[in-house]
Structures are given as structure tokens and as C-alpha cells.
C-alpha atoms as a PDB file:
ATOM      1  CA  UNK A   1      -9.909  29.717   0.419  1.00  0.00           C
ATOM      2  CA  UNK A   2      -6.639  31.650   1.421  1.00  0.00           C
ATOM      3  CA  UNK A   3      -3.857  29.315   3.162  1.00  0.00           C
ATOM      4  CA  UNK A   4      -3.552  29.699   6.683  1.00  0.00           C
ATOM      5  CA  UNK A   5       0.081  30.386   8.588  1.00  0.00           C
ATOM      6  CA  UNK A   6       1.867  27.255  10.033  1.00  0.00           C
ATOM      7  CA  UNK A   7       2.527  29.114  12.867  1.00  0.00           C
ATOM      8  CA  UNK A   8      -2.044  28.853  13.148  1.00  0.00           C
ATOM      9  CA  UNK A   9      -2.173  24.987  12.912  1.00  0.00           C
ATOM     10  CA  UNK A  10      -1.514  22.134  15.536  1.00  0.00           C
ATOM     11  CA  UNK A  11       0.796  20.140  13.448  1.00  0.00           C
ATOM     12  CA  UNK A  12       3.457  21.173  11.019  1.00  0.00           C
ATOM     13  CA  UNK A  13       3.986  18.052   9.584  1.00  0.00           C
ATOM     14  CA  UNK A  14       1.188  15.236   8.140  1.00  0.00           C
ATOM     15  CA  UNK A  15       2.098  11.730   7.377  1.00  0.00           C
ATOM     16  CA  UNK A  16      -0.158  10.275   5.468  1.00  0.00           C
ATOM     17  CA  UNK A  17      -0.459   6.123   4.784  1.00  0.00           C
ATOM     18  CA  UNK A  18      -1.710   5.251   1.515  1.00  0.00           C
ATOM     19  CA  UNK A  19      -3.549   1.927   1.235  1.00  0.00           C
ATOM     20  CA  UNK A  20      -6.026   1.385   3.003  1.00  0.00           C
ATOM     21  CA  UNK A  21      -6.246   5.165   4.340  1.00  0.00           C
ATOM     22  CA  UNK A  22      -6.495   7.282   0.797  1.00  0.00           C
ATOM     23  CA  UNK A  23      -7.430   4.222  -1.395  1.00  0.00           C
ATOM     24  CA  UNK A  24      -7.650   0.786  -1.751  1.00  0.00           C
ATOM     25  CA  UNK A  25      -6.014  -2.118  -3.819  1.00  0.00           C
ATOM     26  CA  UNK A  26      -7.875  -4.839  -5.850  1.00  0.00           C
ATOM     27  CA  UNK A  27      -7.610  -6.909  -8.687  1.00  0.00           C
ATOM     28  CA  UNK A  28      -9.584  -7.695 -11.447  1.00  0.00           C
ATOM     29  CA  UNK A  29      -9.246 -11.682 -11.479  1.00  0.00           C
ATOM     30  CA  UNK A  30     -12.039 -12.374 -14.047  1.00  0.00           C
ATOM     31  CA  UNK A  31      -9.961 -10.182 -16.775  1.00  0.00           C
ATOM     32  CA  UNK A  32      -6.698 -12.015 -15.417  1.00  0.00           C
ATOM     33  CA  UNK A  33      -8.252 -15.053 -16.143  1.00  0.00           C
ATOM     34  CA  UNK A  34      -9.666 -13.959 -19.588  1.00  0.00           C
ATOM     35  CA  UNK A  35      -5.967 -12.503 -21.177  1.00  0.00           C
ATOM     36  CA  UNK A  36      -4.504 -15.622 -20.055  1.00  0.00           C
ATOM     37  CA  UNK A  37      -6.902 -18.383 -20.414  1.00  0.00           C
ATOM     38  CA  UNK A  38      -5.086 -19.357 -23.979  1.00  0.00           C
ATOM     39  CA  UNK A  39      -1.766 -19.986 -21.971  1.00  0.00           C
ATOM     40  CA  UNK A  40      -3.101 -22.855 -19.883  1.00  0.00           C
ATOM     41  CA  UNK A  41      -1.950 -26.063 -19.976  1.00  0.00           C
ATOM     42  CA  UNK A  42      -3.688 -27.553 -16.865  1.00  0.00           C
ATOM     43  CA  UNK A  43      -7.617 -27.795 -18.019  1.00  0.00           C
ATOM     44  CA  UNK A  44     -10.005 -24.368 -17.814  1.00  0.00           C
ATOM     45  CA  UNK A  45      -9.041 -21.572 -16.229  1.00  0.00           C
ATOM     46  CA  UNK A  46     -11.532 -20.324 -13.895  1.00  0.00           C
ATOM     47  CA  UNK A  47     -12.158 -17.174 -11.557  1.00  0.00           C
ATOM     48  CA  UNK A  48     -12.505 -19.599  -8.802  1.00  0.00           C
ATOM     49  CA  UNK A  49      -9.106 -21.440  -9.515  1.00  0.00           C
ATOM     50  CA  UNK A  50      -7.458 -18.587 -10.014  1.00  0.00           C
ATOM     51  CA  UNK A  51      -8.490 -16.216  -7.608  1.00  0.00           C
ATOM     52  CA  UNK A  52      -6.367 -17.311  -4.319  1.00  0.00           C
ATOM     53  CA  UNK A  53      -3.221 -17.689  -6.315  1.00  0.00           C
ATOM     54  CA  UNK A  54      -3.684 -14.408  -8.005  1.00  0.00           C
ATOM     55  CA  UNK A  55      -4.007 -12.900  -4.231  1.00  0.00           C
ATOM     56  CA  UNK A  56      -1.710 -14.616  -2.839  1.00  0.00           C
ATOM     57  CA  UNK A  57       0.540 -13.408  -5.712  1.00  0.00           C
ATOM     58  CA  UNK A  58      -0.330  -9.558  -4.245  1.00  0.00           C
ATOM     59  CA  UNK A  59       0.039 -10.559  -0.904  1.00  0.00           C
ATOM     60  CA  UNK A  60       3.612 -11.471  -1.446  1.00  0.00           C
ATOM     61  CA  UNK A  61       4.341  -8.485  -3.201  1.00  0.00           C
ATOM     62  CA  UNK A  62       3.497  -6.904  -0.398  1.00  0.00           C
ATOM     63  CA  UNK A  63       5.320  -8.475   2.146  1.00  0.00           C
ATOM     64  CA  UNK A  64       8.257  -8.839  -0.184  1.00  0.00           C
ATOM     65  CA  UNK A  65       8.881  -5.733  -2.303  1.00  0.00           C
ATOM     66  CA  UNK A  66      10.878  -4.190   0.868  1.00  0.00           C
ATOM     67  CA  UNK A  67      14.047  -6.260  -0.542  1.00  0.00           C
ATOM     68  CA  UNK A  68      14.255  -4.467  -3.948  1.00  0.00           C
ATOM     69  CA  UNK A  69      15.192  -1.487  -3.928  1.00  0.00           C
ATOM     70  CA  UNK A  70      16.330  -0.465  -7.386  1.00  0.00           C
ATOM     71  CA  UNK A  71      13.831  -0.517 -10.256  1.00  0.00           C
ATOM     72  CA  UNK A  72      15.636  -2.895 -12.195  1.00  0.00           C
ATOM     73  CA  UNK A  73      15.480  -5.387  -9.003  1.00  0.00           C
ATOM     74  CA  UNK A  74      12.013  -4.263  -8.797  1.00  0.00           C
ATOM     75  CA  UNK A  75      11.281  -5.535 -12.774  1.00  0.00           C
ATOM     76  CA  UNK A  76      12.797  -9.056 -11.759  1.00  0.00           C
ATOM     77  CA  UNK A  77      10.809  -9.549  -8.772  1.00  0.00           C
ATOM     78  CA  UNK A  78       7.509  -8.650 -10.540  1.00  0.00           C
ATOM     79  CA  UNK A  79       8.721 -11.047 -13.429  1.00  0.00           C
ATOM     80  CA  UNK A  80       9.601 -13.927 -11.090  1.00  0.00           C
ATOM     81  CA  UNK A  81       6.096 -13.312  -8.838  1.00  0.00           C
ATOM     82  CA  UNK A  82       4.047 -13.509 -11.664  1.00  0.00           C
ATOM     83  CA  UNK A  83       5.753 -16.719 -13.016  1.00  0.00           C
ATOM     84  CA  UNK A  84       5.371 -18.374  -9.656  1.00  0.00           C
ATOM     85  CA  UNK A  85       1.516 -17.432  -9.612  1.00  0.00           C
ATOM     86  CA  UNK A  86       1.171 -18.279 -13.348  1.00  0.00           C
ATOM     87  CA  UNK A  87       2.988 -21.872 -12.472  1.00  0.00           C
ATOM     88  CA  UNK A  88       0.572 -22.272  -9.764  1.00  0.00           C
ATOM     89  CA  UNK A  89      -2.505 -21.843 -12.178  1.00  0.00           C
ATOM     90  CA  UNK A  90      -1.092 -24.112 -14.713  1.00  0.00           C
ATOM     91  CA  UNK A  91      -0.075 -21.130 -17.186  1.00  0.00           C
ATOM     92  CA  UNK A  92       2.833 -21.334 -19.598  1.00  0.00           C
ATOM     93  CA  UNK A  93       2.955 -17.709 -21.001  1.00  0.00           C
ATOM     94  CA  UNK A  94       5.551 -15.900 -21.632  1.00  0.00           C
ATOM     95  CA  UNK A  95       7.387 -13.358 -18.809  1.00  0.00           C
ATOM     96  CA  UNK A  96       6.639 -10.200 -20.721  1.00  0.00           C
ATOM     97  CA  UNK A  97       2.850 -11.367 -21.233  1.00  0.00           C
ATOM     98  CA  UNK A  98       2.143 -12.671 -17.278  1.00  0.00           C
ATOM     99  CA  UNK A  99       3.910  -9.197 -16.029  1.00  0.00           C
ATOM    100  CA  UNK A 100       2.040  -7.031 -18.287  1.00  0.00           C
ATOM    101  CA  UNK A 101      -1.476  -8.700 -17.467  1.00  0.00           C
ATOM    102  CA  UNK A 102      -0.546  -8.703 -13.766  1.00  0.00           C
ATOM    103  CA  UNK A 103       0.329  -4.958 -14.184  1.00  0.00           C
ATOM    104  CA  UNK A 104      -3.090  -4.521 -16.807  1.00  0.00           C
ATOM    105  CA  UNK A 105      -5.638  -5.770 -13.642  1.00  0.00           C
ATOM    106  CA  UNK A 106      -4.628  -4.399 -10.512  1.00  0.00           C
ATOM    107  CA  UNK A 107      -6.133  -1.008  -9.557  1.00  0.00           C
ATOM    108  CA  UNK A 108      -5.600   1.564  -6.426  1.00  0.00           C
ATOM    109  CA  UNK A 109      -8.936   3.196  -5.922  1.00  0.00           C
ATOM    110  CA  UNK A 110      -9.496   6.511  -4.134  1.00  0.00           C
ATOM    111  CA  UNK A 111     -11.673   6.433  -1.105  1.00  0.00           C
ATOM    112  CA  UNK A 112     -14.602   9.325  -2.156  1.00  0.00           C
ATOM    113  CA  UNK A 113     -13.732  11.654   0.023  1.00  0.00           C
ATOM    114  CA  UNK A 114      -9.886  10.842  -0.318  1.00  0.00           C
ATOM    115  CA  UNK A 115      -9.139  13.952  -3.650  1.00  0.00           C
ATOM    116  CA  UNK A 116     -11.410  16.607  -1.518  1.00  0.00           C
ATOM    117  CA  UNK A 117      -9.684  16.275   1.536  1.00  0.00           C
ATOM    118  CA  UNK A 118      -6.209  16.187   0.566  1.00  0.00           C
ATOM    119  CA  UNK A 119      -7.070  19.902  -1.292  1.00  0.00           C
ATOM    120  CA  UNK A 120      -8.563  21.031   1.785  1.00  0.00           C
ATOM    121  CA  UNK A 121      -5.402  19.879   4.095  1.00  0.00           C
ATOM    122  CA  UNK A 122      -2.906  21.181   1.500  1.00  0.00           C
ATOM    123  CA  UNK A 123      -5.102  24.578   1.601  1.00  0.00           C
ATOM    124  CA  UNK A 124      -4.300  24.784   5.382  1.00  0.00           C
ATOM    125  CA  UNK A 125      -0.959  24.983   4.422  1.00  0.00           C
ATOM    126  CA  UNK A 126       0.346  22.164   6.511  1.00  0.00           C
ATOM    127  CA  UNK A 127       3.050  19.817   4.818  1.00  0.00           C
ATOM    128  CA  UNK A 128       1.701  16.949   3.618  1.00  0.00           C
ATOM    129  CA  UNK A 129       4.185  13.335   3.433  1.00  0.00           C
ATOM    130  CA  UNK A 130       3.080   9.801   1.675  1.00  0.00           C
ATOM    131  CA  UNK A 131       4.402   7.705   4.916  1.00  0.00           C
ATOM    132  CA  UNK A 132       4.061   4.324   3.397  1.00  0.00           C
ATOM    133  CA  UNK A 133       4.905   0.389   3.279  1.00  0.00           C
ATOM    134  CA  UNK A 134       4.813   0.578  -0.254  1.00  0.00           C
ATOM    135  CA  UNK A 135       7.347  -0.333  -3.161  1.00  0.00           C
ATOM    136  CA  UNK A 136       9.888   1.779  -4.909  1.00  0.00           C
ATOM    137  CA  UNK A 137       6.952   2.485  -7.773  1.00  0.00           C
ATOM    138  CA  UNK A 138       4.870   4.549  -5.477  1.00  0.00           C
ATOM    139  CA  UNK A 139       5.043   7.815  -6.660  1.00  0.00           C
ATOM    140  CA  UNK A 140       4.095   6.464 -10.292  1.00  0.00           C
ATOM    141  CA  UNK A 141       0.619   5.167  -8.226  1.00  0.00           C
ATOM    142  CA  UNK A 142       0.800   8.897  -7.473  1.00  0.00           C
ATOM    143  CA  UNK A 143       1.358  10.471 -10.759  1.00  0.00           C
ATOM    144  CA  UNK A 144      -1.234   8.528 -12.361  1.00  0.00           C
ATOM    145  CA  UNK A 145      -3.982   9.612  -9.658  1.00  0.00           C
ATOM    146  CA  UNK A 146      -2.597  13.401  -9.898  1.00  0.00           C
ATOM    147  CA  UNK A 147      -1.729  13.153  -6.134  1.00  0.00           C
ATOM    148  CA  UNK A 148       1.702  13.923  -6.346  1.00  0.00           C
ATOM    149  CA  UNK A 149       1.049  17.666  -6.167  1.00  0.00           C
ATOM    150  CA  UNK A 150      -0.349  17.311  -2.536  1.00  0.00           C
ATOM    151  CA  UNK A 151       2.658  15.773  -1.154  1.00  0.00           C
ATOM    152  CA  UNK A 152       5.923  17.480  -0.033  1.00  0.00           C
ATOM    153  CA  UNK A 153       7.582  14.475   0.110  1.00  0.00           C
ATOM    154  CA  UNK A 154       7.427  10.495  -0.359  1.00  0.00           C
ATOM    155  CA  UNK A 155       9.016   8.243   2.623  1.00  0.00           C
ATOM    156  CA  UNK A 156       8.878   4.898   1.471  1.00  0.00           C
ATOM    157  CA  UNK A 157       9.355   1.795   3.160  1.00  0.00           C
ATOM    158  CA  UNK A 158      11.441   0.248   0.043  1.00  0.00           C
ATOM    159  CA  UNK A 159      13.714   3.188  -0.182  1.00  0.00           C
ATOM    160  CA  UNK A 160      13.812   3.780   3.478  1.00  0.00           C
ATOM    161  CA  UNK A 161      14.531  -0.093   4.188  1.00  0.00           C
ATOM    162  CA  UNK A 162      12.165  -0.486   6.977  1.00  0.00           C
ATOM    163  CA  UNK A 163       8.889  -0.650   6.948  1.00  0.00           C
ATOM    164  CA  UNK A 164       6.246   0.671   9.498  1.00  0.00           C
ATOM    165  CA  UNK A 165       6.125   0.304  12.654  1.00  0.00           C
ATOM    166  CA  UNK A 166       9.823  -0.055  12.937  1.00  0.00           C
ATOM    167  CA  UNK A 167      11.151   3.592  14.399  1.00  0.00           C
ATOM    168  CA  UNK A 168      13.474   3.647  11.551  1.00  0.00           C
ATOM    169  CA  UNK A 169      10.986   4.972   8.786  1.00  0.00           C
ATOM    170  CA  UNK A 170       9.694   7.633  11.288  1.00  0.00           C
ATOM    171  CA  UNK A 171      12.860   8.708  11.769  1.00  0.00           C
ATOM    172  CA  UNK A 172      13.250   9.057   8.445  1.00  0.00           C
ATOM    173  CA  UNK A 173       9.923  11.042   7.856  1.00  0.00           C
ATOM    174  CA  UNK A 174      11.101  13.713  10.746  1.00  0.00           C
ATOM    175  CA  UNK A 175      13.970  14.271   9.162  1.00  0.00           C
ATOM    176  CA  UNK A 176      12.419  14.759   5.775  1.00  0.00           C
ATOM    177  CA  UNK A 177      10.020  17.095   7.028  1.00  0.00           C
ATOM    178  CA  UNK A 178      12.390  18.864   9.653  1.00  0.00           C
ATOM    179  CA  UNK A 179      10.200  18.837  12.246  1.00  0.00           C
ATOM    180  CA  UNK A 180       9.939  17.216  15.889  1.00  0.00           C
ATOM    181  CA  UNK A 181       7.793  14.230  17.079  1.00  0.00           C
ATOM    182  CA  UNK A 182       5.426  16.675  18.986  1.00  0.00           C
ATOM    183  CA  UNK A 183       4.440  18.424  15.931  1.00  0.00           C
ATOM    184  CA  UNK A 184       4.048  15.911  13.710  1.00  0.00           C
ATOM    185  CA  UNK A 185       0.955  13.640  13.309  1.00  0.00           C
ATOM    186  CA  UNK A 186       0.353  10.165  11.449  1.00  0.00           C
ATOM    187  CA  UNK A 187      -2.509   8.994   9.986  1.00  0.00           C
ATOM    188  CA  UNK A 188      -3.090   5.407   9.191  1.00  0.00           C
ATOM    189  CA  UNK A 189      -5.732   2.540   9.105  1.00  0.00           C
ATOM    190  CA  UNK A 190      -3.863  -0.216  11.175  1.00  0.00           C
ATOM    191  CA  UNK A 191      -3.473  -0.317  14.702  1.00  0.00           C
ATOM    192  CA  UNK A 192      -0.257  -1.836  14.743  1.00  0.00           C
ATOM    193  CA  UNK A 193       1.910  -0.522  11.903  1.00  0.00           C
ATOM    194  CA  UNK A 194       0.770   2.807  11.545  1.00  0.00           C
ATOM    195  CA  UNK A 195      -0.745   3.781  15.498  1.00  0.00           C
ATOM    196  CA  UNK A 196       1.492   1.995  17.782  1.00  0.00           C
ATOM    197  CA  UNK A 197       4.517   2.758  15.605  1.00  0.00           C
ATOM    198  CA  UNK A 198       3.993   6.285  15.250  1.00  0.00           C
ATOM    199  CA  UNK A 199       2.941   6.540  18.692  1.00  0.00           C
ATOM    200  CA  UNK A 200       6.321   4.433  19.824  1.00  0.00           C
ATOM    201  CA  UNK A 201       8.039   7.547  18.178  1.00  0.00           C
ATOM    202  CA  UNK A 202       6.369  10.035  19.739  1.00  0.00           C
ATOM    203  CA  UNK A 203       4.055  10.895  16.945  1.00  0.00           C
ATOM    204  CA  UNK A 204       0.218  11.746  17.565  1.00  0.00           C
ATOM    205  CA  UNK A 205      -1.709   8.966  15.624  1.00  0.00           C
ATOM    206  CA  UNK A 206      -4.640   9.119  13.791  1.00  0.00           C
ATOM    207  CA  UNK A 207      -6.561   5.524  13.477  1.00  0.00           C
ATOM    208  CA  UNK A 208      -9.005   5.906  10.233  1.00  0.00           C
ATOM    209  CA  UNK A 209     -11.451   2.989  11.233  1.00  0.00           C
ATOM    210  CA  UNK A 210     -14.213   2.641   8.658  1.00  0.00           C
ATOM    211  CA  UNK A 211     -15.611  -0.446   9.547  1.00  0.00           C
ATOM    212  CA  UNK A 212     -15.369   0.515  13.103  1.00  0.00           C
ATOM    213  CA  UNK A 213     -14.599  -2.045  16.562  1.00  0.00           C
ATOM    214  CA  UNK A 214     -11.007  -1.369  15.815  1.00  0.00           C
ATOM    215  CA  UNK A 215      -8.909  -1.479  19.437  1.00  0.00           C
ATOM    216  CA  UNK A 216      -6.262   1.126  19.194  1.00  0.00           C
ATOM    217  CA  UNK A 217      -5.747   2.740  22.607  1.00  0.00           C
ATOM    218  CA  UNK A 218      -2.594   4.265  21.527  1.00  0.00           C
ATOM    219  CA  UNK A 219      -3.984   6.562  18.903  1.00  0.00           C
ATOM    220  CA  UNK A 220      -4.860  10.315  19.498  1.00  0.00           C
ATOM    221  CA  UNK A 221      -7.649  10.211  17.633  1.00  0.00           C
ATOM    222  CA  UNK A 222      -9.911   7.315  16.099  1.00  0.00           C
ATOM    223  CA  UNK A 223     -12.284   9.216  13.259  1.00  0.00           C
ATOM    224  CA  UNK A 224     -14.440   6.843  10.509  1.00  0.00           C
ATOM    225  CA  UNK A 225     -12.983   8.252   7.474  1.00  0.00           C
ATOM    226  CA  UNK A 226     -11.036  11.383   6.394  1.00  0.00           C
ATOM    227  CA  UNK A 227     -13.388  14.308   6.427  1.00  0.00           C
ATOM    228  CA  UNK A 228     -12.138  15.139   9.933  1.00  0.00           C
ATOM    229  CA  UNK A 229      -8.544  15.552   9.537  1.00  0.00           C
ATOM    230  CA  UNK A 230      -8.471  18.951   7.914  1.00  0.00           C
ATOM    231  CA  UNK A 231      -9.925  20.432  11.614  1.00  0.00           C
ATOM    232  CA  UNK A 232      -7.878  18.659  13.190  1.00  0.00           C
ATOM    233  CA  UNK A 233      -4.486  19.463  11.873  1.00  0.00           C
ATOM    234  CA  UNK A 234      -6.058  23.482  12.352  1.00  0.00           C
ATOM    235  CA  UNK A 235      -6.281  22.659  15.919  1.00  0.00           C
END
């Protein structure tokens, strides 16, 4: 299929949010619990007495990887979360061995139609950006998928140092791109962080609601997975 002209499409910029839009994150807790079962030192380890901890372990990750922003900062946070979650579960293992089996069992899975429609937007020739509240490690996520060729650029909430929906990292993702707010559209599974921050910077919004009954009344568009986007960027 030949690329179209950007002058042809409705947007000359895409932002695209990663988890939870083009995949999702999950852990395999029975294999955490299997490497590291020899290490404990506080009675079985079980997938049930492990699983919380090893979530919770993600969780604050998440909400904490904003404050490293160097890869070697990066390396000590990992080693210190894991220790913390392997303290929890009774574990004495050591650093190297609870990092690498933390690394080993969490997995970023592609939603199926996720690889067909990013070819399909790239083939409209629009600009495609990973707009995300990720870590600094994202574009190795990307790598190993082979996504990395869709994307023009990578605005990252840990490089950035703000995270969605604070105007900052917008601002930072029209600059990359070098376009205006007007022709520029987000697309993003939370009604908060990605819709009403986009939309706060006067960026269309596109809600991807799979399970559906989500209330965002600030997005452009609502659709229940990706397969839309490619018509609607082509206006």
C-alpha cells in the first residue's frame, strides 16, 4: 500500500501510550516462586504468599521509576525493589539472583491487533511517538518487540521528568514532533492521565476502552480497541 501525503491526513502527529493501549504487563508469579523457593527462610513459598508482594513490588516500580533517571540509578532501584519484595516473602537471595528473576518473569504482551495496526498507521505516513509513563528502559521493551521501527520518537515520562497528565510531557511531545496541539492526537486507555491531560493541552484524545463503561467526556473519540485509529488519523 503506497504512503499517503501528510498534507491528506487529519493529524500530523500520533502519540501513542504503551501499557495498557499496545500491550499489557504481567508477571509470572508461579515461576518467581519456583527460582526462588531455595532462598526462603520463612517456611514454603507459595503462589498465594507471594503473589501480592510480587505486585505490589511492580506497582511501585511504577509509581516510582519517575525519580531515576540514569540507568545506573535505574540498576539500584530495581536492586533495592526486589530486596524489599524478597524481604517481604521471607527470601534471603542474593541481589544479582532476586533482580535477575524479577527481570526473568515479567512480560509486556501485545494486544492482537496491536503489530497490524501500527504497520497500517506508519503506512499512512503519519508520525508515530511512544507518549508514555514508563521508565528510562522503554525503548529496550521496544527493541525486543521490533516496535522501535514504527516510532519517530520516544517521550518518556522518566527522561521527560513528568509524567502524564501533567502539561509538561505534552509539551515535550509537541516539541519533539514540531507540530501544534490542533494537529496532534493522543491515544491512551485512562481517562485521567492520558484523555484529560492531553485534552488540558489542547490535544484531541483518543480513549481505547476495551472493557467498555469508561466515563471520559473529554476525549474526541472513545473506540474498543485499535483497529479504528488508522481511519481516523486519514480523516
Amino acid at each position: 500500500m503506497p504512503r499517503e501525503g501528510p498534507d491528506e491526513l487529519r493529524y500530523d502527529a500520533v502519540f501513542l501510550d504503551i501499557d495498557g493501549t499496545l500491550l499489557w504487563v504481567d508477571l509470572d508469579v508461579e515461576c518467581y516462586v519456583s527460582a526462588l523457593s531455595p532462598y526462603t527462610t520463612d517456611g514454603p513459598l507459595t503462589i498465594e504468599k507471594a503473589t501480592g508482594p510480587v505486585w505490589e513490588g511492580l506497582r511501585t516500580h511504577i509509581r516510582e521509576n519517575i525519580n531515576y533517571s540514569t540507568e545506573d540509578e535505574l540498576a539500584r532501584f530495581r536492586r533495592e525493589n526486589a530486596a524489599k519484595t524478597a524481604r517481604s516473602l521471607g527470601l534471603d537471595a542474593p541481589n544479582d539472583v532476586l533482580v535477575e528473576v524479577a527481570d526473568r518473569y515479567i512480560s509486556f504482551n501485545p494486544y492482537r491487533e496491536s503489530e497490524e495496526v501500527l504497520n497500517e498507521l506508519k503506512r499512512t505516513g503519519a508520525p508515530l511517538y511512544a507518549l508514555s509513563n514508563w521508565d528510562i528502559a522503554l525503548k529496550e521493551v521496544l527493541d525486543d518487540l521490533g516496535w522501535t521501527r514504527f516510532f519517530d520518537g520516544l517521550v518518556v515520562s522518566a527522561i521527560v521528568g513528568a509524567e502524564k497528565p501533567d502539561g509538561a510531557i505534552f509539551e515535550e511531545a509537541l516539541r519533539v514532533a514540531g507540530v501544534e496541539p490542533h494537529r496532534a492526537v493522543h491515544v491512551g486507555n485512562d481517562p485521567v492521565s492520558d484523555v484529560r491531560g492531553a485534552a488540558r493541552a489542547g490535544i484531541d484524545a483518543v480513549l481505547i476502552d476495551r472493557r467498555g463503561g469508561v466515563d471520559a467526556p473529554e476525549a474526541t473519540v472513545v473506540l474498543p480497541d485499535l483497529r479504528g485509529l488508522p481511519g481516523l488519523v486519514r480523516g
